[in-house]
PDB file of N, CA and C in Angstrom:
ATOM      1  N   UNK A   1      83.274  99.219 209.734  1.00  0.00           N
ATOM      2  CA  UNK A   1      83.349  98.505 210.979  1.00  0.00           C
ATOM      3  C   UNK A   1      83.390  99.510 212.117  1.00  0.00           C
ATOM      4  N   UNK A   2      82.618  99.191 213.178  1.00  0.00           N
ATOM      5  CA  UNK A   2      82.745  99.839 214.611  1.00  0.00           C
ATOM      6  C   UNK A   2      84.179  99.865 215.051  1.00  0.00           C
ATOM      7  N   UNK A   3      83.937 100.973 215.848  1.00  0.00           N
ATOM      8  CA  UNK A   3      85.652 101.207 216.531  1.00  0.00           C
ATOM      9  C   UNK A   3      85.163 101.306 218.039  1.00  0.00           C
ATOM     10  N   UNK A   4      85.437 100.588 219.342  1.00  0.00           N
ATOM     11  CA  UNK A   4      85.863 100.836 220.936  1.00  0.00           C
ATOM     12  C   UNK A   4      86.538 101.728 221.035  1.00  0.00           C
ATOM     13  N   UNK A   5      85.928 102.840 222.317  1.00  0.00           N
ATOM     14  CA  UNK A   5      87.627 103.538 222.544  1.00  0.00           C
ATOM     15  C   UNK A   5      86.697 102.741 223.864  1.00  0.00           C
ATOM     16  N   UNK A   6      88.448 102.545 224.736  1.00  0.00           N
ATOM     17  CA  UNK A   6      88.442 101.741 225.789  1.00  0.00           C
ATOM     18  C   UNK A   6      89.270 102.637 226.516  1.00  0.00           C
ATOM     19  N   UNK A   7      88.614 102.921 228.004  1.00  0.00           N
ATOM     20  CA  UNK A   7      89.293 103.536 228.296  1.00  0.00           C
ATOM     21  C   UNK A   7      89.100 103.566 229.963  1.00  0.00           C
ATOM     22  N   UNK A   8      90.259 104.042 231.189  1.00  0.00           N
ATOM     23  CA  UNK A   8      89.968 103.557 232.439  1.00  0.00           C
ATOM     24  C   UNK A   8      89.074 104.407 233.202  1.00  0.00           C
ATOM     25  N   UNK A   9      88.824 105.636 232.548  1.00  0.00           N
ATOM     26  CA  UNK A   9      88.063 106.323 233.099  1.00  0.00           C
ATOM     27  C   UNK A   9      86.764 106.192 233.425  1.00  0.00           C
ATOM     28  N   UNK A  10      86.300 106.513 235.113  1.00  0.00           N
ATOM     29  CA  UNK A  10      84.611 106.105 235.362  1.00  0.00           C
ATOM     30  C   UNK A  10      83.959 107.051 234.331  1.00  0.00           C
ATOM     31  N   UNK A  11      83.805 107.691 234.164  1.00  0.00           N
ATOM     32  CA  UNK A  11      82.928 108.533 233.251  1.00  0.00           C
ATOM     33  C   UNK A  11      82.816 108.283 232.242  1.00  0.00           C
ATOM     34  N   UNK A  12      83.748 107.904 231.904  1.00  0.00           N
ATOM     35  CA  UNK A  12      83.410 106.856 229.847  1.00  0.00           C
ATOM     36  C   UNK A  12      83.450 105.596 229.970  1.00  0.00           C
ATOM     37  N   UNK A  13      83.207 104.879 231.488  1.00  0.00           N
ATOM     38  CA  UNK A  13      82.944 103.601 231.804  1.00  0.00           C
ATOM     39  C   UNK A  13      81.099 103.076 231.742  1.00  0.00           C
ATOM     40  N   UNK A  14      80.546 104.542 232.351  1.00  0.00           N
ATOM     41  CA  UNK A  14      78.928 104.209 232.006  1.00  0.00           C
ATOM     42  C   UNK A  14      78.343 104.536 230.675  1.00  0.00           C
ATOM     43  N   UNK A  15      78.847 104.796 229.732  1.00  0.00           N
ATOM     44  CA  UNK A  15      78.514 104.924 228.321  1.00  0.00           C
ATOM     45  C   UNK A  15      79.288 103.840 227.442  1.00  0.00           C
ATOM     46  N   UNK A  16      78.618 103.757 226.387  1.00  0.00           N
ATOM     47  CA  UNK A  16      79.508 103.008 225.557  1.00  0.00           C
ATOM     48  C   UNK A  16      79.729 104.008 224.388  1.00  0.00           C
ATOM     49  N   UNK A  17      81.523 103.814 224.532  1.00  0.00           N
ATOM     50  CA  UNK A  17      82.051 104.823 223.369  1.00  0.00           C
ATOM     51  C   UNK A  17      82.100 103.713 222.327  1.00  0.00           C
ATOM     52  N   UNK A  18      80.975 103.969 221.187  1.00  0.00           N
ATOM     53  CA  UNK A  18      81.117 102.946 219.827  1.00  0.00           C
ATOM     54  C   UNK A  18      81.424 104.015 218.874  1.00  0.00           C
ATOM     55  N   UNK A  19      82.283 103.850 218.071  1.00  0.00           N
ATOM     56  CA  UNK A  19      82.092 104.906 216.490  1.00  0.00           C
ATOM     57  C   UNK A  19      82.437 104.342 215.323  1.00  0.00           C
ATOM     58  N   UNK A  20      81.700 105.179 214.389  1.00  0.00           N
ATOM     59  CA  UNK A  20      81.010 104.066 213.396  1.00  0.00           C
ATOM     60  C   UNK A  20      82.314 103.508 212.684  1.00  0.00           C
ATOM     61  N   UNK A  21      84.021 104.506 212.926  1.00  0.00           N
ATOM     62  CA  UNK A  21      84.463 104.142 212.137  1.00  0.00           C
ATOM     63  C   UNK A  21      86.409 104.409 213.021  1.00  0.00           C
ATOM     64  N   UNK A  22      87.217 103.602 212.699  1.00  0.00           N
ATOM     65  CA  UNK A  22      88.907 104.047 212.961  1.00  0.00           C
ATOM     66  C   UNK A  22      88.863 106.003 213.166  1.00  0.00           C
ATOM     67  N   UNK A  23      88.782 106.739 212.214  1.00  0.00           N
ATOM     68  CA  UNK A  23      89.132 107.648 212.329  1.00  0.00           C
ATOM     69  C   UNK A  23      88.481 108.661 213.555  1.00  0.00           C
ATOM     70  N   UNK A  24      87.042 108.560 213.314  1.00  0.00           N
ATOM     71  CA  UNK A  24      86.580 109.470 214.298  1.00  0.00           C
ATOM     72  C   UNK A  24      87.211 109.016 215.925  1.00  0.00           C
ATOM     73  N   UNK A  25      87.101 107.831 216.182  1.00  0.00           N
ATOM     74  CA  UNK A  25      87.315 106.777 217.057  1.00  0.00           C
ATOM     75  C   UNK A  25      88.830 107.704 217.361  1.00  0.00           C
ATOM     76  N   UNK A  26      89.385 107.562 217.120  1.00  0.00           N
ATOM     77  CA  UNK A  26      91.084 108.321 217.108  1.00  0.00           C
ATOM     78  C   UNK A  26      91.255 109.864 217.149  1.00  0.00           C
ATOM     79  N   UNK A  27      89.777 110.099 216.655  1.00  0.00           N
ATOM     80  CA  UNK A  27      89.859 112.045 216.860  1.00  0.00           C
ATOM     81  C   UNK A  27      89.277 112.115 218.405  1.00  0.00           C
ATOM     82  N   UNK A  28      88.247 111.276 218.968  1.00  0.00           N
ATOM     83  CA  UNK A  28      88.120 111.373 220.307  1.00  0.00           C
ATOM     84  C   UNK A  28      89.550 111.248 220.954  1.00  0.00           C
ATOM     85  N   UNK A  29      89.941 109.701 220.540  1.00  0.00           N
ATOM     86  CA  UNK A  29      91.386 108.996 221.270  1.00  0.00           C
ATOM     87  C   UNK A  29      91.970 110.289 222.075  1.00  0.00           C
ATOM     88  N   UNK A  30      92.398 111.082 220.846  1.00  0.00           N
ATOM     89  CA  UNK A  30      93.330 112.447 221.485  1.00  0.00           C
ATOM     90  C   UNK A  30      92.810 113.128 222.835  1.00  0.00           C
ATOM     91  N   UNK A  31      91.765 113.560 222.560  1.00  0.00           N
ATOM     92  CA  UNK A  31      90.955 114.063 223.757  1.00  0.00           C
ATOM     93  C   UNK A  31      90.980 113.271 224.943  1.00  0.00           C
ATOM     94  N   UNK A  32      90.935 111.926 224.743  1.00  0.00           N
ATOM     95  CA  UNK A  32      90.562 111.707 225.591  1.00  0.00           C
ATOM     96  C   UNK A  32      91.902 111.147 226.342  1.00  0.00           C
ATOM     97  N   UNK A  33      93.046 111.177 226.009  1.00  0.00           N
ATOM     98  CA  UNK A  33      94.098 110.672 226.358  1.00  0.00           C
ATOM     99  C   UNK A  33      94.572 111.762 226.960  1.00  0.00           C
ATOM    100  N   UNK A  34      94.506 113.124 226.811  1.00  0.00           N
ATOM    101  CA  UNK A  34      95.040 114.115 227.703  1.00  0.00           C
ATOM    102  C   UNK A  34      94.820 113.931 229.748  1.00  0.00           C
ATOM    103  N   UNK A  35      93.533 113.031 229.834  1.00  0.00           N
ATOM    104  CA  UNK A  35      93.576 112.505 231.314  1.00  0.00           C
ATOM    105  C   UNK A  35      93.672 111.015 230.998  1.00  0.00           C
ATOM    106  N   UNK A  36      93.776 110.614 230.120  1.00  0.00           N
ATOM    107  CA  UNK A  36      93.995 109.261 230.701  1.00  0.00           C
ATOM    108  C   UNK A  36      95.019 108.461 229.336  1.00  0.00           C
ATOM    109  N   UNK A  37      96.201 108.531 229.530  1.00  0.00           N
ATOM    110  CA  UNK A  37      96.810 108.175 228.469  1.00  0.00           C
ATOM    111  C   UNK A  37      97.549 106.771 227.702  1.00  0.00           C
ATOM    112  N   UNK A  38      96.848 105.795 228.371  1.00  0.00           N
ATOM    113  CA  UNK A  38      96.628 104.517 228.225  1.00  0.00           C
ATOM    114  C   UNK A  38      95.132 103.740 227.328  1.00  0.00           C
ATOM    115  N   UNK A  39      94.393 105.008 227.062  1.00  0.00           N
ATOM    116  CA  UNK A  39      93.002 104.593 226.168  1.00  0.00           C
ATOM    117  C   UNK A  39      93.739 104.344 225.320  1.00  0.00           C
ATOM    118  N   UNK A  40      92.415 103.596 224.265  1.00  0.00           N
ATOM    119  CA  UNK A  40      93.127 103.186 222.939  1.00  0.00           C
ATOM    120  C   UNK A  40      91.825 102.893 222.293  1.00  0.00           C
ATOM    121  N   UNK A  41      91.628 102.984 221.048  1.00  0.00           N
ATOM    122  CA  UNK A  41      90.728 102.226 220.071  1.00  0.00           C
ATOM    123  C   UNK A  41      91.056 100.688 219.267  1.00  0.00           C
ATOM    124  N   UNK A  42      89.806  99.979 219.450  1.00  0.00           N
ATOM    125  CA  UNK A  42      89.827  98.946 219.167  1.00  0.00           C
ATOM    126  C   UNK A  42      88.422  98.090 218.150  1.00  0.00           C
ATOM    127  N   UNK A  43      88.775  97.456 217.062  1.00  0.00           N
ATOM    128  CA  UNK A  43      88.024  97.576 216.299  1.00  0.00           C
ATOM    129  C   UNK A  43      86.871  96.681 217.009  1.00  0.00           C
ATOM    130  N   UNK A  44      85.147  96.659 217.101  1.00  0.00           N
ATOM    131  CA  UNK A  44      84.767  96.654 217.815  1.00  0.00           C
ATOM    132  C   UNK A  44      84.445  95.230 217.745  1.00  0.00           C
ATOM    133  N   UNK A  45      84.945  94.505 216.029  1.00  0.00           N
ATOM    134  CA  UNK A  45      84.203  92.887 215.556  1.00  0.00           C
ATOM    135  C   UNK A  45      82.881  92.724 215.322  1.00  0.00           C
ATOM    136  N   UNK A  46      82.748  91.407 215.087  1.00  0.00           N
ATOM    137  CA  UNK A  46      81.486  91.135 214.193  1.00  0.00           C
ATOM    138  C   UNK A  46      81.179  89.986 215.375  1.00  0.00           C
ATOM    139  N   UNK A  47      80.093  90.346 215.809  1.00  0.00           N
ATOM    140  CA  UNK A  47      78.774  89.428 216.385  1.00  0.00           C
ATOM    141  C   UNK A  47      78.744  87.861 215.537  1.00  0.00           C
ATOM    142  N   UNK A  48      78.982  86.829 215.178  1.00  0.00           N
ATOM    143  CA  UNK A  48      79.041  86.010 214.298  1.00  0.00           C
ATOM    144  C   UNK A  48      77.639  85.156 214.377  1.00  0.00           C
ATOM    145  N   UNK A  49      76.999  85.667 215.133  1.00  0.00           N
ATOM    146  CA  UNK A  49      75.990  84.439 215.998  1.00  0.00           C
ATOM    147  C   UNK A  49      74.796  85.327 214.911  1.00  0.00           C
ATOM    148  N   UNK A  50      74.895  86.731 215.243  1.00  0.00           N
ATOM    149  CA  UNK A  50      74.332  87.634 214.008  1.00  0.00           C
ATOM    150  C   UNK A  50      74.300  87.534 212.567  1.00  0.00           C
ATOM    151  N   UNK A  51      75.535  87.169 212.173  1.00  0.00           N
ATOM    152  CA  UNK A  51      76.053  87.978 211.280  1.00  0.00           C
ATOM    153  C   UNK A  51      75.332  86.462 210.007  1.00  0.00           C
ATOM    154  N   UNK A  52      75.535  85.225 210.485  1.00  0.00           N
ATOM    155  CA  UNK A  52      75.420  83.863 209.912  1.00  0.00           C
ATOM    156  C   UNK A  52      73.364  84.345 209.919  1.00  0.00           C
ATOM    157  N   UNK A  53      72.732  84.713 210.478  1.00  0.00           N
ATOM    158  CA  UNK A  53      71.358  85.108 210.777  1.00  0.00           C
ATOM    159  C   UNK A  53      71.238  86.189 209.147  1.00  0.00           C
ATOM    160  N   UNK A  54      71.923  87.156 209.582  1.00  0.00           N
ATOM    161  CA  UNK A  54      71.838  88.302 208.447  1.00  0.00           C
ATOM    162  C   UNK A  54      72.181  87.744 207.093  1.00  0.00           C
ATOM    163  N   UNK A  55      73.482  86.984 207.114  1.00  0.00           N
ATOM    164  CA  UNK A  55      73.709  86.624 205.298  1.00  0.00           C
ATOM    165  C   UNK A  55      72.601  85.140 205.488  1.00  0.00           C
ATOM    166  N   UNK A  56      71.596  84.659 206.181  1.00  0.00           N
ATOM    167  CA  UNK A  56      70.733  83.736 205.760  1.00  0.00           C
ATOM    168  C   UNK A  56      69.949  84.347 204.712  1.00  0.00           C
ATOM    169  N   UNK A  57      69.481  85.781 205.572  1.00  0.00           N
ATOM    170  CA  UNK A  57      68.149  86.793 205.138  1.00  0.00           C
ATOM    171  C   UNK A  57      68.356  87.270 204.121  1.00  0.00           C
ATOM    172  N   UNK A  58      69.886  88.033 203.998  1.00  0.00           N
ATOM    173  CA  UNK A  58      70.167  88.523 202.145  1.00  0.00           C
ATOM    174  C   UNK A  58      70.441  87.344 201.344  1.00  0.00           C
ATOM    175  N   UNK A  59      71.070  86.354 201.982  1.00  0.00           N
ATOM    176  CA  UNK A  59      70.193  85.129 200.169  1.00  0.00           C
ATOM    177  C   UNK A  59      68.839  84.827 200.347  1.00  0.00           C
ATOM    178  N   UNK A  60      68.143  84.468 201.339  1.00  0.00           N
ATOM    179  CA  UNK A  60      66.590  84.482 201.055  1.00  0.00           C
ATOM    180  C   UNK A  60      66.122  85.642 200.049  1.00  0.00           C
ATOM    181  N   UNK A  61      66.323  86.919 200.409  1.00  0.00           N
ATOM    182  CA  UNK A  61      66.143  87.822 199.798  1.00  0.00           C
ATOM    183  C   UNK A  61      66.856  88.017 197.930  1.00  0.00           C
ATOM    184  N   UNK A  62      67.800  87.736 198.140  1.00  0.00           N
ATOM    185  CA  UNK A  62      68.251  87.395 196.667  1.00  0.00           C
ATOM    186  C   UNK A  62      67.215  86.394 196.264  1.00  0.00           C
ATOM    187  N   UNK A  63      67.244  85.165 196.883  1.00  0.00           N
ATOM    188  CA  UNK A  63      66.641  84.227 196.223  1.00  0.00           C
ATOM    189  C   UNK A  63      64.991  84.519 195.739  1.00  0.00           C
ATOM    190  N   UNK A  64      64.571  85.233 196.705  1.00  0.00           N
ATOM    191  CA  UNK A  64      62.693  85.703 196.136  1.00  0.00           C
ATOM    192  C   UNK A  64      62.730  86.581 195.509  1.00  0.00           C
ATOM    193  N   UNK A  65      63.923  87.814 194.595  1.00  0.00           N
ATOM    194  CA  UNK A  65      64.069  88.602 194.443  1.00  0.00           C
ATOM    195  C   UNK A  65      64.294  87.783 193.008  1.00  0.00           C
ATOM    196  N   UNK A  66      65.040  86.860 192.915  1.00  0.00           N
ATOM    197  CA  UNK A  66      65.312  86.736 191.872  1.00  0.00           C
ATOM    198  C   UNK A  66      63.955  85.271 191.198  1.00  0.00           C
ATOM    199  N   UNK A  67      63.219  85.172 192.173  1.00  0.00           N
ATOM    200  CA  UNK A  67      61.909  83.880 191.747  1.00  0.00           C
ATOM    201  C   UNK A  67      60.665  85.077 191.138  1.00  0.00           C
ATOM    202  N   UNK A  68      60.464  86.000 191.739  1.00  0.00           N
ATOM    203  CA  UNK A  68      59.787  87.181 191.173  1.00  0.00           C
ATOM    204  C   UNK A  68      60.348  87.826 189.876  1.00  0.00           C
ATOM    205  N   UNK A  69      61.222  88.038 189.970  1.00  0.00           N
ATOM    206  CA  UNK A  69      61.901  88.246 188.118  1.00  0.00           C
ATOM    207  C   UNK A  69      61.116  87.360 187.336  1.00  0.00           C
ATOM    208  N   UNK A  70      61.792  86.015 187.620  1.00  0.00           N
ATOM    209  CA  UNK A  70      61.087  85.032 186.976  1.00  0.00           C
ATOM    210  C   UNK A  70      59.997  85.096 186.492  1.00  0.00           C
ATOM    211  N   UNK A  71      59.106  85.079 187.532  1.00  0.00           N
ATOM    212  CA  UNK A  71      57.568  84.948 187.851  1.00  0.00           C
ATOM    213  C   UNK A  71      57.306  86.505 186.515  1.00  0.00           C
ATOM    214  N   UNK A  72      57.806  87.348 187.210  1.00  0.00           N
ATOM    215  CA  UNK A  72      57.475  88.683 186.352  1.00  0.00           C
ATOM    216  C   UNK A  72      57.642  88.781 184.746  1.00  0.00           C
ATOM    217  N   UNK A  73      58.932  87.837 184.477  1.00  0.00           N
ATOM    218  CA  UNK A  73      59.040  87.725 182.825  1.00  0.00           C
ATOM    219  C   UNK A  73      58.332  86.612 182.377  1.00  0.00           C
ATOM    220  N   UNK A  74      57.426  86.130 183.050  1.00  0.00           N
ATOM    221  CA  UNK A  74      56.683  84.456 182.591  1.00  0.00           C
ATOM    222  C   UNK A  74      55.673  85.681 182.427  1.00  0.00           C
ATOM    223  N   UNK A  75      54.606  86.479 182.574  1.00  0.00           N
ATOM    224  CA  UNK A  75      53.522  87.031 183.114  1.00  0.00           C
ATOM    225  C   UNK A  75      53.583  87.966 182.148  1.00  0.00           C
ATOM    226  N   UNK A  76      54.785  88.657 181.770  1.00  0.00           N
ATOM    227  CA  UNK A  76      54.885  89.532 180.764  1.00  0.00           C
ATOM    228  C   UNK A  76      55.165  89.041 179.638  1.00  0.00           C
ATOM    229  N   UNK A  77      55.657  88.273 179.521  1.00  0.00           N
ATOM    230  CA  UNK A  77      55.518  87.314 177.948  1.00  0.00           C
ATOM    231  C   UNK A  77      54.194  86.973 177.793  1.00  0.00           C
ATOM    232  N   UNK A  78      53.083  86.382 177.975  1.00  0.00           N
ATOM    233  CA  UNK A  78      52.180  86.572 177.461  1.00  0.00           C
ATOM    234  C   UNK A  78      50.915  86.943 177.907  1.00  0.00           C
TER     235      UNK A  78
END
């Protein structure tokens, strides 16, 4: 899961601080709390509007994945 560092500073206000994960997210934190010591990391969540889109596509994908098996052991049997 994504990690936010959130923080009040203009200069890390025009970027977006995303990291891919808690820890790195917290090795900035330090740094970046020496001027501003109210940042914090925050886990960044799941898009849901996405996410219901994406697990449609991996069972479609299971599902033709597993009709081609099929198809493939009908074809190889004889």
């Amino acid at each position: 899961m994504n990690w936010i560092l959130i923080s009040t500073l203009a200069a890390l206000q025009a970027t977006s601080m995303v990291y891919p994960n808690e820890q790195i997210c917290h090795t900035a934190l330090k740094e970046v709390r020496t001027v501003d010591p109210k940042a914090i990391c925050i886990p960044q969540g799941v898009d849901y509007r996405n996410q219901r889109r994406i697990d449609g596509m991996k069972e479609f994908l299971t599902l033709f994945g597993e009709h081609v098996d099929t198809l493939s052991s009908h074809t190889n049997g004889h």
